[in-house]
Protein backbone atom coordinates (compact mmCIF):
# COMPACT_ATOMS: atom_id res chain seq x y z
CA UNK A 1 -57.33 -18.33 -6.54
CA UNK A 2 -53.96 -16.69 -5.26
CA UNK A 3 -50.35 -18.28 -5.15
CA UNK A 4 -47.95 -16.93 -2.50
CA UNK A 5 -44.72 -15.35 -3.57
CA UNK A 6 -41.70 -17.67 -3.70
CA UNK A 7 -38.06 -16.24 -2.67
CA UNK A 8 -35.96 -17.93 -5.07
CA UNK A 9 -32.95 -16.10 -3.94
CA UNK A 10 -33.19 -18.42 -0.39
CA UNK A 11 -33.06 -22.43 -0.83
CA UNK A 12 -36.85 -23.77 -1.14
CA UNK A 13 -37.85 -26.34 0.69
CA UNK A 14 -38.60 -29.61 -0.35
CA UNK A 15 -42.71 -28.88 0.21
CA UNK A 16 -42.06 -25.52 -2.39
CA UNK A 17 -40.58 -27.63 -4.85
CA UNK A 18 -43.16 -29.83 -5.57
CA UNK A 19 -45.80 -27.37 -6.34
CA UNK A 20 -43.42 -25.49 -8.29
CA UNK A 21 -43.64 -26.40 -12.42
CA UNK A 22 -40.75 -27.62 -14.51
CA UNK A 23 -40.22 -23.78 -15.96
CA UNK A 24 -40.10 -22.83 -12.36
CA UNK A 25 -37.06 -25.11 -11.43
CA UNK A 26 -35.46 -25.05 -14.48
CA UNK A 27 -35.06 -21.40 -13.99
CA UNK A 28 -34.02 -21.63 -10.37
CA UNK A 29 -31.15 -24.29 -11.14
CA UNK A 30 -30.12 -22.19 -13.68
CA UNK A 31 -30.19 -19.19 -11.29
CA UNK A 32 -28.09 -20.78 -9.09
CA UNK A 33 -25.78 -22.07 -11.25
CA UNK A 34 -25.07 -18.91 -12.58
CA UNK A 35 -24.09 -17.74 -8.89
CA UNK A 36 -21.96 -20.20 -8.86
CA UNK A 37 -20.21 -19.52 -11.68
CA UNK A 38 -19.73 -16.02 -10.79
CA UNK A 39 -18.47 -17.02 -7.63
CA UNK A 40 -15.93 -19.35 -9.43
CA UNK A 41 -14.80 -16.47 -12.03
CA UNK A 42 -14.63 -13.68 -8.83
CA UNK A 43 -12.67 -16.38 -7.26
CA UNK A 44 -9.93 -16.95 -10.21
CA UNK A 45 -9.56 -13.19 -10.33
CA UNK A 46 -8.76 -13.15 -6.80
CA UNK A 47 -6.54 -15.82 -7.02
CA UNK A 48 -4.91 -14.31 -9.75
CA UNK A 49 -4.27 -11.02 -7.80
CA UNK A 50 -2.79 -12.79 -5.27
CA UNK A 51 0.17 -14.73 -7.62
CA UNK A 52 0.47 -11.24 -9.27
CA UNK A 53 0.90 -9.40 -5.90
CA UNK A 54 3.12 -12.13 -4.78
CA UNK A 55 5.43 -12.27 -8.04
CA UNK A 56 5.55 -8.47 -7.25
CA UNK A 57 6.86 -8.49 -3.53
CA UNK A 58 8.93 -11.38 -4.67
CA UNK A 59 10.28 -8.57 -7.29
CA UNK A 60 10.80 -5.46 -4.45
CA UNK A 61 12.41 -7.93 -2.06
CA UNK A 62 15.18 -9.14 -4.50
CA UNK A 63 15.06 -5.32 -5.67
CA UNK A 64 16.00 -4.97 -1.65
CA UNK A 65 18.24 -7.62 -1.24
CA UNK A 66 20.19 -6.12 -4.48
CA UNK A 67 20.34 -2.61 -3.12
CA UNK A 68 21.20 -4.13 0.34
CA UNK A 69 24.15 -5.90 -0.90
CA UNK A 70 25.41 -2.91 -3.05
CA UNK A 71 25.38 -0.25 -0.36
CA UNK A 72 26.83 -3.24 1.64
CA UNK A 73 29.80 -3.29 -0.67
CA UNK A 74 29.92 0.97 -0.96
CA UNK A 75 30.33 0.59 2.58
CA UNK A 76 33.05 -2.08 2.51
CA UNK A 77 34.95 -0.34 0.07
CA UNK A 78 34.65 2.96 2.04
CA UNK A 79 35.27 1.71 5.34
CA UNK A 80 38.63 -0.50 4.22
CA UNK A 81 40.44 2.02 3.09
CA UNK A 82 41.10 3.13 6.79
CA UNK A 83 44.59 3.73 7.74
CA UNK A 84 46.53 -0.26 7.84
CA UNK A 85 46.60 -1.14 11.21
CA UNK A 86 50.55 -2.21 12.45
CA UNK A 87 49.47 -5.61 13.08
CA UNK A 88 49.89 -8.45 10.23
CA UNK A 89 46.83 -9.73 8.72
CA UNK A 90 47.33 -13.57 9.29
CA UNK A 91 47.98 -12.06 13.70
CA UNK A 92 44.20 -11.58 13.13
CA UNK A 93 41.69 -14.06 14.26
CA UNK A 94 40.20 -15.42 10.95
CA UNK A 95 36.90 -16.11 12.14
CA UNK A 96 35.14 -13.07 13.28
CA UNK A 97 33.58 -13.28 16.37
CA UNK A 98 30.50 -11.03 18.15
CA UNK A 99 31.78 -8.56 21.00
CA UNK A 100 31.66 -9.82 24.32
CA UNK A 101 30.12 -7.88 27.16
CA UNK A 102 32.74 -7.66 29.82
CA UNK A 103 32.03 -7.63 33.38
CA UNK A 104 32.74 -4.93 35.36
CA UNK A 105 35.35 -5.98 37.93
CA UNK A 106 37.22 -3.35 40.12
CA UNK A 107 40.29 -2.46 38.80
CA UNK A 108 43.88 -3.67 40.89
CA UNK A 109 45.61 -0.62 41.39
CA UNK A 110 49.29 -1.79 39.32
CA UNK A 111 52.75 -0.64 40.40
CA UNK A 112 54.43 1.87 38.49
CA UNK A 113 57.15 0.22 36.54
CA UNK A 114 60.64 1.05 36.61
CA UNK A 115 61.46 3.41 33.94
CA UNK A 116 57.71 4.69 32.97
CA UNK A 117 57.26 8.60 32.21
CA UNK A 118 60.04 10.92 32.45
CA UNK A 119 63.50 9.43 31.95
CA UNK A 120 65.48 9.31 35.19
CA UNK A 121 67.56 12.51 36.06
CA UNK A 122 70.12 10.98 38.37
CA UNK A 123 73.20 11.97 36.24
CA UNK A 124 71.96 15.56 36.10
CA UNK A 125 74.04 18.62 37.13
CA UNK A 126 71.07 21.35 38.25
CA UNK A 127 71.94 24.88 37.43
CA UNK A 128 71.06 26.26 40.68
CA UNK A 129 69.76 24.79 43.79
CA UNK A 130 66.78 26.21 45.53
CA UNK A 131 66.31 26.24 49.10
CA UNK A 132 62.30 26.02 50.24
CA UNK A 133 62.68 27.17 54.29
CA UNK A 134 60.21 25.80 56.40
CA UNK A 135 59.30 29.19 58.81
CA UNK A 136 55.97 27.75 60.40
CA UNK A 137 54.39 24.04 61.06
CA UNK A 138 52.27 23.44 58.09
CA UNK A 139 49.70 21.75 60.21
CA UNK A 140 49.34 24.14 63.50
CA UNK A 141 51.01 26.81 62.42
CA UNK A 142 53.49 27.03 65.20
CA UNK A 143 57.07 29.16 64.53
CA UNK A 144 59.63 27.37 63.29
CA UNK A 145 62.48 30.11 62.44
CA UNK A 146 64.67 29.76 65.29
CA UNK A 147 64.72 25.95 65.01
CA UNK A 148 67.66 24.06 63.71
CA UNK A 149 66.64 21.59 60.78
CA UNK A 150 67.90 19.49 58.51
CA UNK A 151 67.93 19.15 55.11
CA UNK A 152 66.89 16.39 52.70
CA UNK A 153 68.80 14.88 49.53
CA UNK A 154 66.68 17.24 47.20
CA UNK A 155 65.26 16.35 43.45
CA UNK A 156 65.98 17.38 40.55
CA UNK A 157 62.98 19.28 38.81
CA UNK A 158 63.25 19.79 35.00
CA UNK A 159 61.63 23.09 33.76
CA UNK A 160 61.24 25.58 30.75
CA UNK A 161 61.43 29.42 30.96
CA UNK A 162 57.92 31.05 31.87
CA UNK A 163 56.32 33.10 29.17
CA UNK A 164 57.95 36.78 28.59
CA UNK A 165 56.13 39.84 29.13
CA UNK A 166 58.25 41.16 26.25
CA UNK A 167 59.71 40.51 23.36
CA UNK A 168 63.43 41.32 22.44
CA UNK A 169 63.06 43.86 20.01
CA UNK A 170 66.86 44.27 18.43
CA UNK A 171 67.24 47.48 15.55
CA UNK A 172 69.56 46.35 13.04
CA UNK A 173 71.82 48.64 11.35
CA UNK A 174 73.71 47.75 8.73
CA UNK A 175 77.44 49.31 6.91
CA UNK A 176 78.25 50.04 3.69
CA UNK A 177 81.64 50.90 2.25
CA UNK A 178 83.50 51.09 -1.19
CA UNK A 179 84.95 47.80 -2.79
CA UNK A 180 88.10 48.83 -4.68
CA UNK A 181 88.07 45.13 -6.11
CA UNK A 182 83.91 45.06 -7.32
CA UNK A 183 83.95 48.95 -7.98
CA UNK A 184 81.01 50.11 -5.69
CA UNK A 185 79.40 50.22 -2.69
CA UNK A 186 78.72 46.90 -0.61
CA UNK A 187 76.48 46.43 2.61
CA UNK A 188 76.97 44.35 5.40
CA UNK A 189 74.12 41.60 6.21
CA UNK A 190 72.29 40.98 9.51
CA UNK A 191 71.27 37.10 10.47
CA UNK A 192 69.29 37.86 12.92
CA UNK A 193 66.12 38.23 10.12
CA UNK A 194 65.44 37.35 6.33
CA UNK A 195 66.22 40.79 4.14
CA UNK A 196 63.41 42.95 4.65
CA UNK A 197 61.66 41.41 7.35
CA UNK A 198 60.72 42.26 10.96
CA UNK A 199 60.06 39.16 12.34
CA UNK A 200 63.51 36.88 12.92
CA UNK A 201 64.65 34.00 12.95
CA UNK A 202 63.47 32.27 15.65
CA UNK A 203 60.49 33.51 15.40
CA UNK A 204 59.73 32.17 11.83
CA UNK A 205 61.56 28.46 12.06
CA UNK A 206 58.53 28.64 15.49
CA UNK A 207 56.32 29.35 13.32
CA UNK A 208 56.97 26.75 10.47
CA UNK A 209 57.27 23.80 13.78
CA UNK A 210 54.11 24.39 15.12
CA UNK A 211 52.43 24.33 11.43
CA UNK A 212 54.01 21.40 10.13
CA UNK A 213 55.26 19.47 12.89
CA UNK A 214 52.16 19.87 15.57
CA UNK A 215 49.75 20.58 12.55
CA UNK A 216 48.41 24.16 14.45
CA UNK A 217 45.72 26.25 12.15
CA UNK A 218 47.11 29.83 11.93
CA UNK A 219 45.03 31.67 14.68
CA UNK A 220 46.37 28.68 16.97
CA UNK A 221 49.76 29.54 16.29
CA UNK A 222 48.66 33.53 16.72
CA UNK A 223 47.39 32.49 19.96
CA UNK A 224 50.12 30.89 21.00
CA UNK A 225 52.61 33.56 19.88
CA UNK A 226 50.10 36.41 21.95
CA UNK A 227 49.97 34.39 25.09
CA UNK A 228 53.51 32.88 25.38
CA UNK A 229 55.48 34.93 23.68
CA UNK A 230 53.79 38.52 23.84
CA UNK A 231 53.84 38.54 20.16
CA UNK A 232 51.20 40.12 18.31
CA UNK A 233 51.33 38.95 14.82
CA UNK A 234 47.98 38.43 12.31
CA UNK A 235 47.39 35.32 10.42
CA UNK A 236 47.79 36.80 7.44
CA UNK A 237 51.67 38.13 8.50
CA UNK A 238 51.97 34.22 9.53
CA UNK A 239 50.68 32.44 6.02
CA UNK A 240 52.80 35.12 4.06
CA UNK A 241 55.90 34.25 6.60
CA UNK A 242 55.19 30.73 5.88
CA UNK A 243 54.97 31.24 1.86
CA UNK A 244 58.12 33.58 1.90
CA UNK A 245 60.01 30.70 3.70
CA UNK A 246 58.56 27.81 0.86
CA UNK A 247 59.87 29.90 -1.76
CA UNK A 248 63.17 30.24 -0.41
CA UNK A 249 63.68 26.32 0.43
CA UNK A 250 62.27 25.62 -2.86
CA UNK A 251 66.45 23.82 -3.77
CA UNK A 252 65.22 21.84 -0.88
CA UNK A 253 62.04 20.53 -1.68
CA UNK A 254 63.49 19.87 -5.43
CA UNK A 255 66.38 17.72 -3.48
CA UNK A 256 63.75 15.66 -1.76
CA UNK A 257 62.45 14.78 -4.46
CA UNK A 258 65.67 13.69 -6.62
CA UNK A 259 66.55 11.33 -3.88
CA UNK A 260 63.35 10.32 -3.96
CA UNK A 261 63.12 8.89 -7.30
CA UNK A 262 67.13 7.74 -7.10
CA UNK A 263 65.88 4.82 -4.46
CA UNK A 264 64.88 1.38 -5.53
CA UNK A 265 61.60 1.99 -4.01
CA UNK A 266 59.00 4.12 -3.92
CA UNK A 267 55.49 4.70 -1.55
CA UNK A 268 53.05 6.70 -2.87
CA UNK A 269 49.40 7.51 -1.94
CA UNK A 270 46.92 10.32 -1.76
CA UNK A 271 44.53 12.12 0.02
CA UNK A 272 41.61 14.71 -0.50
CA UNK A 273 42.44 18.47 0.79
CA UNK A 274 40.63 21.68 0.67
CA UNK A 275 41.53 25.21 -1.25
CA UNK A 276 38.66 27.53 0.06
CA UNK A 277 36.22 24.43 0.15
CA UNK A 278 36.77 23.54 -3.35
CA UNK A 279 38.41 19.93 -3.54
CA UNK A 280 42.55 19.04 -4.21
CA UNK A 281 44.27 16.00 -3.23
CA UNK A 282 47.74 15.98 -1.35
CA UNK A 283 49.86 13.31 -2.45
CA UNK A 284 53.22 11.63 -1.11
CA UNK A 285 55.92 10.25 -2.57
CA UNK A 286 58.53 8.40 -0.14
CA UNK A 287 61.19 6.45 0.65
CA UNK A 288 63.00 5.40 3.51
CA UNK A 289 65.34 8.58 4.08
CA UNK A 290 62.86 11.43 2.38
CA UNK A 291 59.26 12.09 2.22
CA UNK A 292 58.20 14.39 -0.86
CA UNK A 293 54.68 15.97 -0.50
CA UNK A 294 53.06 17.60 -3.86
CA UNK A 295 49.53 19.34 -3.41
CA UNK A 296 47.54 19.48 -6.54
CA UNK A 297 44.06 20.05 -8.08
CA UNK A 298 43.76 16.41 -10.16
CA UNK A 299 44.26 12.81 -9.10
CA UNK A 300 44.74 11.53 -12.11
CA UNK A 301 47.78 9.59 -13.72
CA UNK A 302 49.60 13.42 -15.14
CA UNK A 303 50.38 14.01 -11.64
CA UNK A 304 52.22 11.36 -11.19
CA UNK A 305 54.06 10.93 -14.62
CA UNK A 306 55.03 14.53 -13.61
CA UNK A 307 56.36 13.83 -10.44
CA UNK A 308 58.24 10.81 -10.92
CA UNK A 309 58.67 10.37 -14.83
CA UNK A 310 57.85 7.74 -17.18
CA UNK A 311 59.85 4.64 -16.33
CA UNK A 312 61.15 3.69 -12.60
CA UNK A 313 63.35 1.08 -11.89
CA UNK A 314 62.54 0.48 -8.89
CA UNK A 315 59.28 -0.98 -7.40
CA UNK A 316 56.58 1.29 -7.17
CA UNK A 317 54.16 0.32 -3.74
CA UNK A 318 50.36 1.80 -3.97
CA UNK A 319 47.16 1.27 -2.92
CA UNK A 320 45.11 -0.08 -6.02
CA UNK A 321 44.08 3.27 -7.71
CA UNK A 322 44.28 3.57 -11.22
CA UNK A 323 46.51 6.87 -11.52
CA UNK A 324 49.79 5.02 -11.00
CA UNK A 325 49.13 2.25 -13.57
CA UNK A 326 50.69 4.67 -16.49
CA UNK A 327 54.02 4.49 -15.18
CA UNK A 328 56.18 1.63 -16.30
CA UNK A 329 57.85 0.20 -13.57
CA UNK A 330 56.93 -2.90 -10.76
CA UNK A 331 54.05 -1.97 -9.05
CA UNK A 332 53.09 -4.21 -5.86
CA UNK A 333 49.54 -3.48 -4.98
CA UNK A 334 48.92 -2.89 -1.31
CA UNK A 335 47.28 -6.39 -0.04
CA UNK A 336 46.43 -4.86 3.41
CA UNK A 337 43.88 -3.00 1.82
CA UNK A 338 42.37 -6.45 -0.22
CA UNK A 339 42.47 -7.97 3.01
CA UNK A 340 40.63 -5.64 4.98
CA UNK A 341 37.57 -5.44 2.38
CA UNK A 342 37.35 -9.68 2.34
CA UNK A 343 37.48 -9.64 5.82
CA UNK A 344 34.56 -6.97 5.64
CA UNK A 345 32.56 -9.20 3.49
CA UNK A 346 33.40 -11.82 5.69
CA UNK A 347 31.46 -9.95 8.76
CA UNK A 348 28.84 -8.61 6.54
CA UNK A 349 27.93 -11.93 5.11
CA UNK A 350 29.18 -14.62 7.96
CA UNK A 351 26.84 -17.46 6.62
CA UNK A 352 29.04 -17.72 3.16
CA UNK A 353 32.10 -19.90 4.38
CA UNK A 354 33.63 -19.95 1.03
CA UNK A 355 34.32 -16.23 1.12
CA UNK A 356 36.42 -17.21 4.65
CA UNK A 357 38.13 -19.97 2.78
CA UNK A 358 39.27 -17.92 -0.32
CA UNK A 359 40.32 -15.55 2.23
CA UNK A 360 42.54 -17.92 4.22
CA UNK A 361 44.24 -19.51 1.53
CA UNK A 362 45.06 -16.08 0.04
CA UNK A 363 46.37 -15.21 2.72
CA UNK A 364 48.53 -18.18 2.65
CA UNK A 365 50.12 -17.04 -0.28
CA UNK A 366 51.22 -14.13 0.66
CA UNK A 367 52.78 -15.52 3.83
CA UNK A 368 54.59 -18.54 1.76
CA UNK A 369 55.54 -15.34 -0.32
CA UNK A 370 57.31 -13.46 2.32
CA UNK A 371 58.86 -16.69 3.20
CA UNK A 372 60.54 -17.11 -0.43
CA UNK A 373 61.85 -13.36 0.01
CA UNK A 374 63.50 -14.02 3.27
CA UNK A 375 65.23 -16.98 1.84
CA UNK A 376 65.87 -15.66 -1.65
CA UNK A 377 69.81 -15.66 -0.59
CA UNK A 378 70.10 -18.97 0.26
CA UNK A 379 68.59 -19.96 -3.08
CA UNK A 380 69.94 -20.18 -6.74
CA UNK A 381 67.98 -18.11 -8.52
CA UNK A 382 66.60 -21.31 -11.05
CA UNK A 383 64.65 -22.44 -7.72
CA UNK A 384 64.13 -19.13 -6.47
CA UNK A 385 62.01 -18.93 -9.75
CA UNK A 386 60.77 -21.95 -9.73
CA UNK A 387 59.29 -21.48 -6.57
CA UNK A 388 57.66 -18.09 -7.54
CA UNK A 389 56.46 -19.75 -10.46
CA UNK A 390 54.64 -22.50 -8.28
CA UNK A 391 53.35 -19.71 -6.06
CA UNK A 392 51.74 -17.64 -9.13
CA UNK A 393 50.05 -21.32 -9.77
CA UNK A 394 48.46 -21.33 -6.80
CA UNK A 395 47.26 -17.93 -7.57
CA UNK A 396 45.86 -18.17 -10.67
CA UNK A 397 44.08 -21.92 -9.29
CA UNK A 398 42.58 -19.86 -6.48
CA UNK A 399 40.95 -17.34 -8.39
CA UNK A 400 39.47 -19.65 -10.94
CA UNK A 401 36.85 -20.97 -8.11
CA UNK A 402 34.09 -23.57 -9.12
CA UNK A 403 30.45 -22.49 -9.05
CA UNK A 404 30.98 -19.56 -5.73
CA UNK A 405 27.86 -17.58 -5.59
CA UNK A 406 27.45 -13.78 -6.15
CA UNK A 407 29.48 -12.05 -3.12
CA UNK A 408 32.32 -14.62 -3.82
CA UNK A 409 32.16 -13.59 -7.43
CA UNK A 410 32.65 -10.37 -6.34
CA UNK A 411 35.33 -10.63 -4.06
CA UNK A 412 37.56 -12.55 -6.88
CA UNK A 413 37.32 -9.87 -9.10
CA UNK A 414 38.48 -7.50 -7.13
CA UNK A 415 41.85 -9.87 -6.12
CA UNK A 416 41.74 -10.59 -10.03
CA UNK A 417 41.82 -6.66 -10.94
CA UNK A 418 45.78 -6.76 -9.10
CA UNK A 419 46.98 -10.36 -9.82
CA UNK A 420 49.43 -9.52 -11.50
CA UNK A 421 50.60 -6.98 -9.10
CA UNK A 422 50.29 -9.15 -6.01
CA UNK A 423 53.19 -11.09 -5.84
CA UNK A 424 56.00 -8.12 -6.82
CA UNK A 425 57.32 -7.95 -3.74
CA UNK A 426 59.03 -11.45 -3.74
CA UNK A 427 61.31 -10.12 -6.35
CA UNK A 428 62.81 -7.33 -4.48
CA UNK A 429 64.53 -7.38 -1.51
CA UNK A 430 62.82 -5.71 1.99
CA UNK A 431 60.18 -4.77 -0.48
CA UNK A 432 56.76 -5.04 1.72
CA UNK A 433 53.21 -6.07 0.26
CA UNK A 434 51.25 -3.45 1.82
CA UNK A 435 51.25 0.18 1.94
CA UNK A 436 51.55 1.01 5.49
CA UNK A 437 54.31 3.36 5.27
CA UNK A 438 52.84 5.22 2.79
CA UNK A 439 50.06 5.36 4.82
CA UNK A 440 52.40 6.86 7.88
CA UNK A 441 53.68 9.27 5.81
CA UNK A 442 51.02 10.83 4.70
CA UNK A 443 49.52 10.58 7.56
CA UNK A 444 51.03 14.21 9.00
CA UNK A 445 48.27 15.69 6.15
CA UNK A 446 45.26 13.77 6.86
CA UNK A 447 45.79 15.04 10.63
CA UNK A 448 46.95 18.81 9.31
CA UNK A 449 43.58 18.85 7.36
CA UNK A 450 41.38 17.58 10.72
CA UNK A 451 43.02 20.33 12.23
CA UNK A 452 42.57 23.10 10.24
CA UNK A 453 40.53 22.12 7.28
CA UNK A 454 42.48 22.89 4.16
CA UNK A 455 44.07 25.90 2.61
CA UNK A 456 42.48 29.41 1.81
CA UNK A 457 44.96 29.21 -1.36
CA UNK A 458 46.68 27.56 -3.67
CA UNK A 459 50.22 29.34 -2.76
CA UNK A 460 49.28 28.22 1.36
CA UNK A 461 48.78 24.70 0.26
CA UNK A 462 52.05 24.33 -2.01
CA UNK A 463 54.19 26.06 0.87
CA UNK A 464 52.43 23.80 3.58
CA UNK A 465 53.83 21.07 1.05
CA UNK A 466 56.61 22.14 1.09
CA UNK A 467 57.51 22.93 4.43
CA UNK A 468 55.93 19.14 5.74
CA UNK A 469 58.29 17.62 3.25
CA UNK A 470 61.30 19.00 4.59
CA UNK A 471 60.21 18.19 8.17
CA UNK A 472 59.30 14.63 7.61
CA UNK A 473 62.67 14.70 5.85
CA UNK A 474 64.68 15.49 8.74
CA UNK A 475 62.25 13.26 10.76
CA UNK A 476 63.03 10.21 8.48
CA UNK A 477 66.75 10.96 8.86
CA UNK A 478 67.38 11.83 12.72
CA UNK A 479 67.74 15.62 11.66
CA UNK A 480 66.53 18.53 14.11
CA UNK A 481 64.45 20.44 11.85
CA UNK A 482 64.44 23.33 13.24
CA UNK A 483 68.09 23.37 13.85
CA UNK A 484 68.72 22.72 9.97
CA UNK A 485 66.17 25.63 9.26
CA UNK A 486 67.95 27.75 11.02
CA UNK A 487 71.57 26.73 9.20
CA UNK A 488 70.09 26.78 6.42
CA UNK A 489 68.73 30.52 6.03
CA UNK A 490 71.73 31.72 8.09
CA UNK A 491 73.12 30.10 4.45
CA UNK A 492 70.70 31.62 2.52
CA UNK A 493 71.33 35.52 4.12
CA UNK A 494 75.03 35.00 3.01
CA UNK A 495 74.98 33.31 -0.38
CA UNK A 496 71.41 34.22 -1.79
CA UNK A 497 71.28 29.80 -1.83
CA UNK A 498 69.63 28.02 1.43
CA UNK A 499 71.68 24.89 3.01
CA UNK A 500 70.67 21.55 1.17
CA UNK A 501 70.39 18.39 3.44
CA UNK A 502 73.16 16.45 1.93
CA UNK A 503 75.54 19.71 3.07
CA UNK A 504 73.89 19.71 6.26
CA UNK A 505 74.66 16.25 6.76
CA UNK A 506 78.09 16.24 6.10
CA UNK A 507 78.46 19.40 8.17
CA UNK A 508 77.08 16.69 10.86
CA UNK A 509 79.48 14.15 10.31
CA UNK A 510 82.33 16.82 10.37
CA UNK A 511 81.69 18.02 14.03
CA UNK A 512 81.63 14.12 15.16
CA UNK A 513 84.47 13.56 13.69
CA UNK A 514 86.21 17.04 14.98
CA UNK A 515 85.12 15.88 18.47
């Protein structure tokens, strides 16, 4: 007799199970409760590998978020240290707001105001008058020579000579004779050119304008001198004419800088620069009548100690770099620059409106601040102090914030790195809080070095130094640069010394009061 095969692996059905024995379905509910507990264990390890791959992504996405927020602050940090824009920061709307899309509309076409462009010539007396005849109808081309006409009131047309087709080439010869009084021979002196030199003058004090004062790279001023001025010079000849003239206004530059430090206050501020690719860092030092320019290969604190001494007595107004922390003097931090990095964490993380709150109420400060300094001469000074004292409160309250979350945190510290240098200002008079001037000064370089792109050498860098500070100089004070150049190598061919501003000046006054 024959069974038939059972599949044990399928459910039996209910007719199977009654002719199978008790062995038989023991073994098959065993069978299937085995599957079923493998199941159960394959089913934990899945589920297991699931809370570990989600415990993972929740680990790269904070690992995102952290990066995120770090290159967001390497970017805020970057980006604020922009040139300070002229307008105040509490003129700024405090709640940034998303660009609108403006409609194109056609534009009105506005009447030119009184006044605009060139300044009105009516008071001028021409040189010569020019008479344009008309001989033939400009529309038909019909004779008009033997017609009487009549002629218009005229305009006055403003104009510069048109470019030479040669230079002036001058030889200069000089005499020598016997001084009974000295005992030997003496020779006259030509100044027309520096001793030894073939280019003059004029030519040179060109040449230093259009470096300094336009910020031209040498083969723009070469081009210039070729196309205007038939000149054929090399850019070499130019950078050694330029270092030949730093050397010899060197009293200058040292002058600039002594009535730079004699002021009660002082901007400073620096900026990268290039020596044959290789990095330096052009600094400033200014006040409100000079402008001192140093180019050097550190940016560290010996610079400035070496520059401006140990102890000022003034106040000192920078940016919040380290460097000028050695010297012992007040130093008011630059709060356009704090602003402008909360008010890029403001638009980087708009949903935080405690970062916009801290932000306003600084800001507050600083504006009751100004107010106290404007007033300071009205008050005694027990409540002028009192006064600062309640502001410096309010300070130290506002950066002791309860419970602010991670981007606040850092925001605070960075306001709590400079408290103590935040409120200087109010103690001096027309002292600002920010840096802008600084910034304006040192400006001419940051534009020099877009235009050119550094130095080829250290000498070409110190003379460019040089030469700037002396033109921002006579910027600062209402000088003509070039016409105090020129005085003062005329001085220089006679006595072996150039002119120094403060002779220049009085020369100045002199001729005012003469006339």
């Amino acid at each position: 007799m024959t069974t038939s095969a059972v599949n044990y692996h399928s459910p039996p059905s209910l007719g199977s199970l009654d002719k199978l024995s008790k062995n038989k379905l023991i073994e098959i509910l065993y069978e299937q409760w085995e599957a079923e507990e493998i199941a159960r264990i394959k089913l934990e390890e899945k589920d297991k590998q699931i809370a570990e791959l989600k415990e993972q992504l929740i680990q790269l996405q904070n690992k995102i978020d952290k990066e995120k927020d770090e290159q967001t602050i390497k970017d805020i940090n970057k980006s604020a240290n922009e040139p300070t824009s002229k307008k105040p920061e509490w003129d700024k709307d405090g709640n940034p707001k998303p660009k609108k899309r403006r409609k194109k509309t056609k534009k009105s076409k506005r009447k030119k105001r009184t006044g605009c462009g060139n300044k009105g010539k009516s008071n001028t007396t021409p040189d010569t008058t020019h008479l344009t005849p008309l001989d033939c109808c400009p529309d038909c081309g019909n004779k008009l020579d033997e017609k009487k006409g009549r002629v218009d009131n005229g305009r006055i047309v403003e104009d510069i000579p048109p470019p030479e087709e040669k230079t002036t080439v001058f030889k200069e010869v000089t005499e020598s004779k016997w001084c009974n009084h000295c005992k030997k021979m003496v020779s006259s002196t030509s100044e027309k050119a520096l001793p030894g030199s073939d280019i003059g003058l004029n030519t040179m004090i060109k040449m230093a304008y259009l470096w300094v004062m336009c910020a031209l790279s040498f083969p723009k001023i070469r081009a210039f001198f070729i196309d205007f001025k038939t000149l054929k010079l090399s850019t070499s000849g130019i950078s050694k004419s330029m270092i030949r003239l730093s050397n010899i206004m060197q009293p200058v530059y040292e002058e600039i800088l002594h009535d730079v430090k004699q002021g009660t206050k002082i901007w400073a501020d620096e900026t990268g620069w290039r020596v044959k690719g290789k990095l330096w860092w052009l600094w400033i030092f200014a006040n409100e009548r000079s402008a001192y320019y140093w180019a050097d290969k550190k940016r560290g604190a010996a610079v400035v100690e070496k520059r401006l001494g140990d102890i000022f007595l003034g106040i000192l107004i920078v940016d919040g770099w380290h460097a000028y922390t050695k010297i012992v003097c007040d130093r008011q931090t630059c709060m356009a620059h704090i602003f402008r990095k909360i008010r890029k964490f403001i638009e980087a993380y708009p949903h935080y409106r405690s970062i916009m709150t801290f932000y306003l109420k600084l800001r507050k400060i600083i504006r009751d601040g100004e107010k106290l300094q404007a007033t300071r001469k009205e008050l005694s000074e027990l409540v002028f102090h009192r006064r600062l004292k309640v502001l410096e409160q309010r300070l130290d309250e506002l950066l002791k914030w309860k419970n602010p979350n991670d981007t606040l945190k850092a925001v605070i510290k960075k306001v709590h790195r400079q408290k103590e240098h935040i409120l200087i200002f109010i103690k001096h008079d027309d002292a600002p809080h920010h840096n802008n001037y600084g910034e304006y000064i040192i400006k001419k370089g940051v534009v020099k070095r877009k235009m050119s792109g550094g130095s080829m050498s250290a000498e070409g860098v110190k003379a460019y130094a040089c030469i700037q500070s002396i033109a921002m100089t006579c910027q600062l004070r209402g000088i003509s640069f070039h016409r105090f150049l020129k005085a003062s190598l005329v001085c220089y061919i006679r006595t072996g010394k150039p002119m120094l501003l403060a002779e220049f000046e009085c020369s100045l006054q002199n001729q005012k009061i003469a006339a």
